[in-house]
N, C-alpha and C. Protein backbone atom coordinates (compact mmCIF):
# COMPACT_ATOMS: atom_id res chain seq x y z
N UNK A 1 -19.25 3.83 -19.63
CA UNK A 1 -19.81 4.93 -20.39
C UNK A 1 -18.65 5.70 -21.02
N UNK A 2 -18.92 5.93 -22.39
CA UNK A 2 -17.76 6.62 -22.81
C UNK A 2 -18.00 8.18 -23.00
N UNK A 3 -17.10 9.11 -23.34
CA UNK A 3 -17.43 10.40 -23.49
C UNK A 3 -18.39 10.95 -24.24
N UNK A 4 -18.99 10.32 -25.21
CA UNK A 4 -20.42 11.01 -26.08
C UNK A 4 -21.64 10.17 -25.27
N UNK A 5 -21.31 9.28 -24.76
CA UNK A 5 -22.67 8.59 -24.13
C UNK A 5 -23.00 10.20 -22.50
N UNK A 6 -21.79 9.91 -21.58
CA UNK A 6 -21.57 11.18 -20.95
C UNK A 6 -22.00 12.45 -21.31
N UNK A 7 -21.28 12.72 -22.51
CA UNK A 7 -22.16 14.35 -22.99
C UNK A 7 -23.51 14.49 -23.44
N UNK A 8 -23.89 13.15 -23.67
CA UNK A 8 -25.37 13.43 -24.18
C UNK A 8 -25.71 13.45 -22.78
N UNK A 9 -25.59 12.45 -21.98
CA UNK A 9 -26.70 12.49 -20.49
C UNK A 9 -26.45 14.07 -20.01
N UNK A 10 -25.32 14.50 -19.86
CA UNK A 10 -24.68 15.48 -18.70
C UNK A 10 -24.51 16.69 -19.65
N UNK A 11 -24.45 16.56 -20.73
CA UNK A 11 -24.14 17.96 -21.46
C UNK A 11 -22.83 18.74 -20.71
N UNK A 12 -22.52 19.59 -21.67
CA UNK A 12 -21.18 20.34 -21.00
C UNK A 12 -21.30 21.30 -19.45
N UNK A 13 -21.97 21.67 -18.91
CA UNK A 13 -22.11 22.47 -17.92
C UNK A 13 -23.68 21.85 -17.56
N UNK A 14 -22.93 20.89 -16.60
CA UNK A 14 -24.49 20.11 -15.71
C UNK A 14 -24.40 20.77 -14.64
N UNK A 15 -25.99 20.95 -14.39
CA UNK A 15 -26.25 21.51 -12.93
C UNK A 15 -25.30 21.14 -11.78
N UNK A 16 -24.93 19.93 -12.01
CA UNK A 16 -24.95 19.37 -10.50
C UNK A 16 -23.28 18.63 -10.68
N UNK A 17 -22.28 19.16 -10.22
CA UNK A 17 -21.34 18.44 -10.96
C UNK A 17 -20.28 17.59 -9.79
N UNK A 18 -21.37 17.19 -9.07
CA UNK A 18 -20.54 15.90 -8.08
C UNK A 18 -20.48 14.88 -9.13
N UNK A 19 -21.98 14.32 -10.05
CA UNK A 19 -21.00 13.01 -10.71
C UNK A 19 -20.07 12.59 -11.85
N UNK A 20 -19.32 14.58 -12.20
CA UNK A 20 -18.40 14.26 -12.93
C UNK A 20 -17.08 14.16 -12.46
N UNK A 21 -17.13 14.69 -10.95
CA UNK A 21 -16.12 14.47 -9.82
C UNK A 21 -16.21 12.94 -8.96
N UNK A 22 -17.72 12.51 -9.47
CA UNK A 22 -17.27 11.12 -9.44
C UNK A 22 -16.37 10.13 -10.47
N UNK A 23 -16.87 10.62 -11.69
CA UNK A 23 -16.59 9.73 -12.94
C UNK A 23 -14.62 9.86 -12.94
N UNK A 24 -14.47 11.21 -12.42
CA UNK A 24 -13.21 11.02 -12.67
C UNK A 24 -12.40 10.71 -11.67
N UNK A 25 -12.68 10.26 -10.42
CA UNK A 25 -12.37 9.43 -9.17
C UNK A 25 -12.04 8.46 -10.03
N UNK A 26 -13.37 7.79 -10.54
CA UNK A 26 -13.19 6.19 -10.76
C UNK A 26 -12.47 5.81 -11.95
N UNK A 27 -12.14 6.53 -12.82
CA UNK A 27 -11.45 6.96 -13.96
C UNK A 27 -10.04 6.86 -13.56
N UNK A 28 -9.47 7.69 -12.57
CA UNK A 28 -8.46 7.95 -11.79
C UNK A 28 -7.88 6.18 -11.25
N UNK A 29 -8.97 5.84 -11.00
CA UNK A 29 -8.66 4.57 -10.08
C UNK A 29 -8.10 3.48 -11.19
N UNK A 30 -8.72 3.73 -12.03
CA UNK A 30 -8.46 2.77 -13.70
C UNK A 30 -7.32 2.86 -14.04
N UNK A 31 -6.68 3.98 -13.93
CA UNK A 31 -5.40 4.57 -14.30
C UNK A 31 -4.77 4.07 -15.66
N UNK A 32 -4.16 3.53 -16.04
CA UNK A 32 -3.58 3.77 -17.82
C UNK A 32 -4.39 2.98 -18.26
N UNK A 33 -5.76 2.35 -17.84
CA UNK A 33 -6.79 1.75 -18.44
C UNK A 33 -7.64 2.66 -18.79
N UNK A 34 -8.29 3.64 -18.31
CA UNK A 34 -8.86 4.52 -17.81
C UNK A 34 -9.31 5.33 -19.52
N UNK A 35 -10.43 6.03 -19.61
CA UNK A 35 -10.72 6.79 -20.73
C UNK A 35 -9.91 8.19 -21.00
N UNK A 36 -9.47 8.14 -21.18
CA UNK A 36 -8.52 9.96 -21.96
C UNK A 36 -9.30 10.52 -22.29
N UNK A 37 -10.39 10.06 -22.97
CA UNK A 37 -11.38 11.26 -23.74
C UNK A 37 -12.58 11.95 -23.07
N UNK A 38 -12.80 10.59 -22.02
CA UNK A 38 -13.78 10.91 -20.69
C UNK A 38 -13.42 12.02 -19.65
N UNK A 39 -11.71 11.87 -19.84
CA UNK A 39 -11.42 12.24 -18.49
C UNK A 39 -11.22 13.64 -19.17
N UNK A 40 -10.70 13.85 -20.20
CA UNK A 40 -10.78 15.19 -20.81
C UNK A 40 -12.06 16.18 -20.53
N UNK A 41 -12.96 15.50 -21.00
CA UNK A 41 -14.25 16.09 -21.28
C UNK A 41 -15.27 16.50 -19.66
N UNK A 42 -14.23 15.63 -18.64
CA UNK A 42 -14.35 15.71 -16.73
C UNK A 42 -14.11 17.00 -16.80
N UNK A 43 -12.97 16.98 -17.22
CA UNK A 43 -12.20 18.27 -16.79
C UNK A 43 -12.38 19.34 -17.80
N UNK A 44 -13.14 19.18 -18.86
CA UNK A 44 -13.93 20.58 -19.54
C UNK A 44 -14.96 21.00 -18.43
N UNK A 45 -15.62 19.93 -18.02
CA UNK A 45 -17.19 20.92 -17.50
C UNK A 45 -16.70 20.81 -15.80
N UNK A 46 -15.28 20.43 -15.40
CA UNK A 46 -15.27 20.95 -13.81
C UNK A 46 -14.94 22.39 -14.28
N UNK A 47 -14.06 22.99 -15.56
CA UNK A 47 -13.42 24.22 -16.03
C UNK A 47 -14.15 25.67 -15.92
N UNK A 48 -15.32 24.74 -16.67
CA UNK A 48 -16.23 25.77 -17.07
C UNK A 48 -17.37 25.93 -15.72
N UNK A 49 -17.07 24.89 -14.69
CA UNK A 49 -18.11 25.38 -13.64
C UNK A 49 -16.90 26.44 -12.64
N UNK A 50 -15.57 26.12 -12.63
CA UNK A 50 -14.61 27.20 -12.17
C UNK A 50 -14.36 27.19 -10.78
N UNK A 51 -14.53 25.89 -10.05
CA UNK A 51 -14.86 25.94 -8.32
C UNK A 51 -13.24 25.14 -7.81
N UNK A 52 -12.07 26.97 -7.57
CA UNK A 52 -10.90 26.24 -7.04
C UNK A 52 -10.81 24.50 -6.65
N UNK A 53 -11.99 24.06 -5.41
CA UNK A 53 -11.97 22.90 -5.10
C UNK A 53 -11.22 21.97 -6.25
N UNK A 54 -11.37 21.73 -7.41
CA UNK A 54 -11.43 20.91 -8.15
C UNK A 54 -10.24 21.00 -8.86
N UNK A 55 -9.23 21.90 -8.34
CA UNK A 55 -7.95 21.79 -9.16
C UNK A 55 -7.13 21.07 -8.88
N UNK A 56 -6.91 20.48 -7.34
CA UNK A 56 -6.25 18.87 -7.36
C UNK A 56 -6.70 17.54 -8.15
N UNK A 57 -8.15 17.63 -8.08
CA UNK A 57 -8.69 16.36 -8.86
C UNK A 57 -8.76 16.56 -10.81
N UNK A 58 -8.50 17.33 -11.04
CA UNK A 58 -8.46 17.69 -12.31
C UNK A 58 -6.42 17.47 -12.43
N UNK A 59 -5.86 17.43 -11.45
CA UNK A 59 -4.45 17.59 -11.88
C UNK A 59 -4.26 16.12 -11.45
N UNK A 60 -4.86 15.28 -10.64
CA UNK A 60 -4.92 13.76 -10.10
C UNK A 60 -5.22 12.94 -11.96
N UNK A 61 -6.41 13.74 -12.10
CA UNK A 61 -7.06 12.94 -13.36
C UNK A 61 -5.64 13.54 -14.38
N UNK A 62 -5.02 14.59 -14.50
CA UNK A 62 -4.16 14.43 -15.57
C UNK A 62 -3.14 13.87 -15.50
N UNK A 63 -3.09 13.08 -14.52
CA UNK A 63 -1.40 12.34 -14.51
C UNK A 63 -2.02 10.75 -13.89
N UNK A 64 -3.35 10.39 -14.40
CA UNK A 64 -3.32 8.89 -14.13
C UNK A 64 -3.29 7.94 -14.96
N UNK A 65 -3.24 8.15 -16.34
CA UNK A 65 -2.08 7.79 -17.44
C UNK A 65 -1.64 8.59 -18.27
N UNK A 66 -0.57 8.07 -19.23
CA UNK A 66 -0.09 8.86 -20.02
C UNK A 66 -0.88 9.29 -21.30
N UNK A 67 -1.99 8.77 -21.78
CA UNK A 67 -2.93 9.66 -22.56
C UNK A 67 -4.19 10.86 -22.00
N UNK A 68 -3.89 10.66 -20.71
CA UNK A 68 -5.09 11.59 -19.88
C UNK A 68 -3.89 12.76 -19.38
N UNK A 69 -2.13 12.79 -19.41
CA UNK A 69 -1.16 13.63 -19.27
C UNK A 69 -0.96 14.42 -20.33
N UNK A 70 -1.18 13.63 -21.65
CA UNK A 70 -1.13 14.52 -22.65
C UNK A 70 -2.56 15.49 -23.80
N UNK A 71 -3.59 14.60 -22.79
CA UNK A 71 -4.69 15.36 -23.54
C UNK A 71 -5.53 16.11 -22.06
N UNK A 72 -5.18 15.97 -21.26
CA UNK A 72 -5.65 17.47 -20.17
C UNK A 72 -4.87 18.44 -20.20
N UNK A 73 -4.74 19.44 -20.51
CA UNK A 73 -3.78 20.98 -21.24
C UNK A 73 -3.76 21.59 -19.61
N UNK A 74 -2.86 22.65 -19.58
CA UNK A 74 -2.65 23.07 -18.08
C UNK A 74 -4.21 23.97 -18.17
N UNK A 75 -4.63 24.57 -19.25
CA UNK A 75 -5.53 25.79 -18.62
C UNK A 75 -6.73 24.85 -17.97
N UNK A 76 -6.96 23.77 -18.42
CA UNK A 76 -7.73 22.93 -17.59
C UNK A 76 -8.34 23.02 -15.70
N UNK A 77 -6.86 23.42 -15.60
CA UNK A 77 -6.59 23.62 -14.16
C UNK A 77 -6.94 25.14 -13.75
N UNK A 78 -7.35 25.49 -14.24
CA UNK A 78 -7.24 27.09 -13.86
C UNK A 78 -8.95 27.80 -14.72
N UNK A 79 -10.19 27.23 -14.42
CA UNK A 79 -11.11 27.57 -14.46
C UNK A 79 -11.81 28.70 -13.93
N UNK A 80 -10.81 29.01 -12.52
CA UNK A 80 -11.63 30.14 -11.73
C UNK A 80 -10.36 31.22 -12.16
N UNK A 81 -9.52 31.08 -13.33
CA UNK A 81 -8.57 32.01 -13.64
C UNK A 81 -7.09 31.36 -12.83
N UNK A 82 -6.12 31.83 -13.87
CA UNK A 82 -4.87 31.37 -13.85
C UNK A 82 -4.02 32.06 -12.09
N UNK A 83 -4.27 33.17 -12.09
CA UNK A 83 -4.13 34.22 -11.02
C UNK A 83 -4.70 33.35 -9.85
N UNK A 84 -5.53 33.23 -9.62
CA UNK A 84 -6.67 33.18 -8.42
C UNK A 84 -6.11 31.73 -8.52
N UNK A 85 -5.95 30.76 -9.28
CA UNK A 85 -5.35 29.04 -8.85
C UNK A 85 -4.64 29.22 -8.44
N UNK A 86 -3.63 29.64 -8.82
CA UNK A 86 -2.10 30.15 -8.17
C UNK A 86 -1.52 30.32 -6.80
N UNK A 87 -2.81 31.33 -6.39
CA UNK A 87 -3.20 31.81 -5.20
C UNK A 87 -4.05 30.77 -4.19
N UNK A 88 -4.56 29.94 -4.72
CA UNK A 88 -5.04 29.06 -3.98
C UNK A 88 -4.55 28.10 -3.67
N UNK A 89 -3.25 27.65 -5.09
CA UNK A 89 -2.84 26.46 -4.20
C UNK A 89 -1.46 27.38 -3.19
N UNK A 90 -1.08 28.42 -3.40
CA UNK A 90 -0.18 28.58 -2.30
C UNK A 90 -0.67 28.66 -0.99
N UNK A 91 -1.66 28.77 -0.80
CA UNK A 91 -2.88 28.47 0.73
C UNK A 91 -2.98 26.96 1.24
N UNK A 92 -2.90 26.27 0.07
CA UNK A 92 -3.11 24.64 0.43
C UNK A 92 -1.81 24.64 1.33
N UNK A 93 -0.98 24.60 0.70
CA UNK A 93 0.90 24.39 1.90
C UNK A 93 0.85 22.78 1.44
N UNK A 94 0.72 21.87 0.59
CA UNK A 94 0.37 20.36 0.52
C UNK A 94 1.74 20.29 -0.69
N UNK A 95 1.95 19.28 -0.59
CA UNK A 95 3.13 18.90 -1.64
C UNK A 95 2.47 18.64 -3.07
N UNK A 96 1.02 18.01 -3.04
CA UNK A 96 0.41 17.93 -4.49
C UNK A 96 0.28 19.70 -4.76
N UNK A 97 0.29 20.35 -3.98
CA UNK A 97 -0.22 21.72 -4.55
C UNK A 97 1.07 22.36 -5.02
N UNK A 98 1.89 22.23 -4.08
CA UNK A 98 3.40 22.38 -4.88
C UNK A 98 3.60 21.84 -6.17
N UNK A 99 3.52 20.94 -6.38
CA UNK A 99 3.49 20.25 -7.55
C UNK A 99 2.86 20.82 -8.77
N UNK A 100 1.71 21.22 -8.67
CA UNK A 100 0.48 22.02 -9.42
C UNK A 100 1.06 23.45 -9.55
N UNK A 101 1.60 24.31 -8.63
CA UNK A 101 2.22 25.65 -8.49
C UNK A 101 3.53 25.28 -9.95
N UNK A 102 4.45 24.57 -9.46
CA UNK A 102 5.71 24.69 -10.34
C UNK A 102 5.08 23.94 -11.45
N UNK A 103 3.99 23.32 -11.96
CA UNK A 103 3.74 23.25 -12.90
C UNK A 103 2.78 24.25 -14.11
N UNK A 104 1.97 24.74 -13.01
CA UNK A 104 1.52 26.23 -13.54
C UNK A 104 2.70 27.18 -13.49
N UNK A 105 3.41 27.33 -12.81
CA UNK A 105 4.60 28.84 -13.19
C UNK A 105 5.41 28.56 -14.60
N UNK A 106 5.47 27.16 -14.44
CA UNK A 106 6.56 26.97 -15.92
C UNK A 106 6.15 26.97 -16.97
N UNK A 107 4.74 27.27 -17.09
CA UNK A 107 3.85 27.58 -18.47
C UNK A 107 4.85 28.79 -19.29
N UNK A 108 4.83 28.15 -20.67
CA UNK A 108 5.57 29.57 -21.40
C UNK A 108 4.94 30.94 -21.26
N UNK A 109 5.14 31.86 -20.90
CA UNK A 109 4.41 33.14 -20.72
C UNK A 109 3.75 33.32 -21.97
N UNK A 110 4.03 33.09 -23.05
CA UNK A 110 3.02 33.88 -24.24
C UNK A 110 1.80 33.31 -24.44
N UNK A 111 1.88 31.69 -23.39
CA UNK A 111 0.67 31.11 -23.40
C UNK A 111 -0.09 31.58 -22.47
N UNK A 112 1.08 31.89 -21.45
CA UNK A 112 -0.08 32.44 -20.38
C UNK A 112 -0.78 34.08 -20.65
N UNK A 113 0.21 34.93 -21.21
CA UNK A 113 -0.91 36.07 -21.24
C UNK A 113 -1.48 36.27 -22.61
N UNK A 114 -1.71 35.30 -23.30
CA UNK A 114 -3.08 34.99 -24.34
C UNK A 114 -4.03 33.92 -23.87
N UNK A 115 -3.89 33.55 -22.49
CA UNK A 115 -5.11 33.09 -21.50
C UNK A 115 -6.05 33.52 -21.27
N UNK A 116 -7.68 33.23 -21.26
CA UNK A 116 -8.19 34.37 -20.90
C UNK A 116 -9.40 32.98 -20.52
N UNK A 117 -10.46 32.83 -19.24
CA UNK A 117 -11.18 31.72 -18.93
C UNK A 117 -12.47 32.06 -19.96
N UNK A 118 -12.64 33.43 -20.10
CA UNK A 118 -13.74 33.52 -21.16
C UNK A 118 -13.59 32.89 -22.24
N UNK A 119 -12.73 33.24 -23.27
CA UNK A 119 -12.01 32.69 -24.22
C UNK A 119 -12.20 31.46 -24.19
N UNK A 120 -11.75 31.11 -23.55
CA UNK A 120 -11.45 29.78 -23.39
C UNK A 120 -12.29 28.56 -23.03
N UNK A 121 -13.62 29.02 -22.24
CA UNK A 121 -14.74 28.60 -22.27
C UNK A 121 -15.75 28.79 -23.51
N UNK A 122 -15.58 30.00 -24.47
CA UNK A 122 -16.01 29.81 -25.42
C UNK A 122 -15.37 28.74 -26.40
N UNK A 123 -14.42 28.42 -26.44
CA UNK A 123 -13.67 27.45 -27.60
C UNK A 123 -14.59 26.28 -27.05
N UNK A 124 -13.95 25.91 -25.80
CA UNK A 124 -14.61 24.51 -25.50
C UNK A 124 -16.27 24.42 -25.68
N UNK A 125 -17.06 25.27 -25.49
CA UNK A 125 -18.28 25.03 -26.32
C UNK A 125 -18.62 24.81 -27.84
N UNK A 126 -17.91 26.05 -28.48
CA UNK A 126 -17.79 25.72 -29.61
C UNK A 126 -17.21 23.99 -30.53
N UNK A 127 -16.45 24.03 -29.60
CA UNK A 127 -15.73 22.75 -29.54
C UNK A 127 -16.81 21.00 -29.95
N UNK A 128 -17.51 21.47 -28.95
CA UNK A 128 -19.02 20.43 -28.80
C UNK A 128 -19.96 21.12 -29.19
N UNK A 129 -19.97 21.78 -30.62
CA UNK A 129 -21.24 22.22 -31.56
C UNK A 129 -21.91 23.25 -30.95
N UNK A 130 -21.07 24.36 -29.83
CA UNK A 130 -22.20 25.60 -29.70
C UNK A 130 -23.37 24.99 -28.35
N UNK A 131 -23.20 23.41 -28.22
CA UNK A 131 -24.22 23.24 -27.14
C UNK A 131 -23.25 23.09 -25.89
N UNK A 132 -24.18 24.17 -24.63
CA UNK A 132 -23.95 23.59 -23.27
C UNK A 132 -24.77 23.28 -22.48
């Protein structure tokens, strides 16, 4: 299934979003075979549902090839707010969360304080025609 077959079934903000935390398991598993545009569009509607849980598997899916590294953007990771991820992965104590920490701190600051998850959830709708 590719990413418009996906958005038509699931639309951007599905009720139920275990099977886009499936799709991008198995996506993950594909690795530089794997869809970029699928896995993008994973990690729009884990964004916009905002549930810390999902910021390792959204940072798994951006580094399981090199077109899913360069088209998952860091704010991706930071759905429940840039602040509050931050804060959560310093709770994990895990070396992937380390990883995720020094990669969120080294964001250029002017990107980070013209961040905003509202914002930013509005683009990505707009993005896919205003529908969620």
């Amino acid at each position: 299934m590719n990413d418009e077959e996906w958005y038509e079934r699931h639309g951007l903000r599905p009720a139920d979003v275990e099977p886009v935390r499936s799709v991008l398991r198995e996506q993950i598993r594909l690795g530089a075979d794997n869809d970029s545009a699928l896995i993008h569009l994973g990690c729009e509607q884990l964004f916009l549902h905002g549930d810390l849980a999902d910021v390792l598997l959204i940072w798994q899916a951006k580094h399981s090839s090199f077109d899913a590294a360069c088209s998952v953007e860091w704010q991706l990771l930071c759905g429940a707010g840039r602040e509050q991820t931050l804060a959560h992965l310093r709770t994990l104590g895990t070396a992937e969360a380390a990883e995720v920490l020094a990669y969120l701190s080294a964001v250029d600051p002017e990107d980070v304080a013209a961040f905003d998850v509202a914002e930013r959830s509005r683009w990505y709708v707009e993005y896919h025609g205003g529908l969620s």
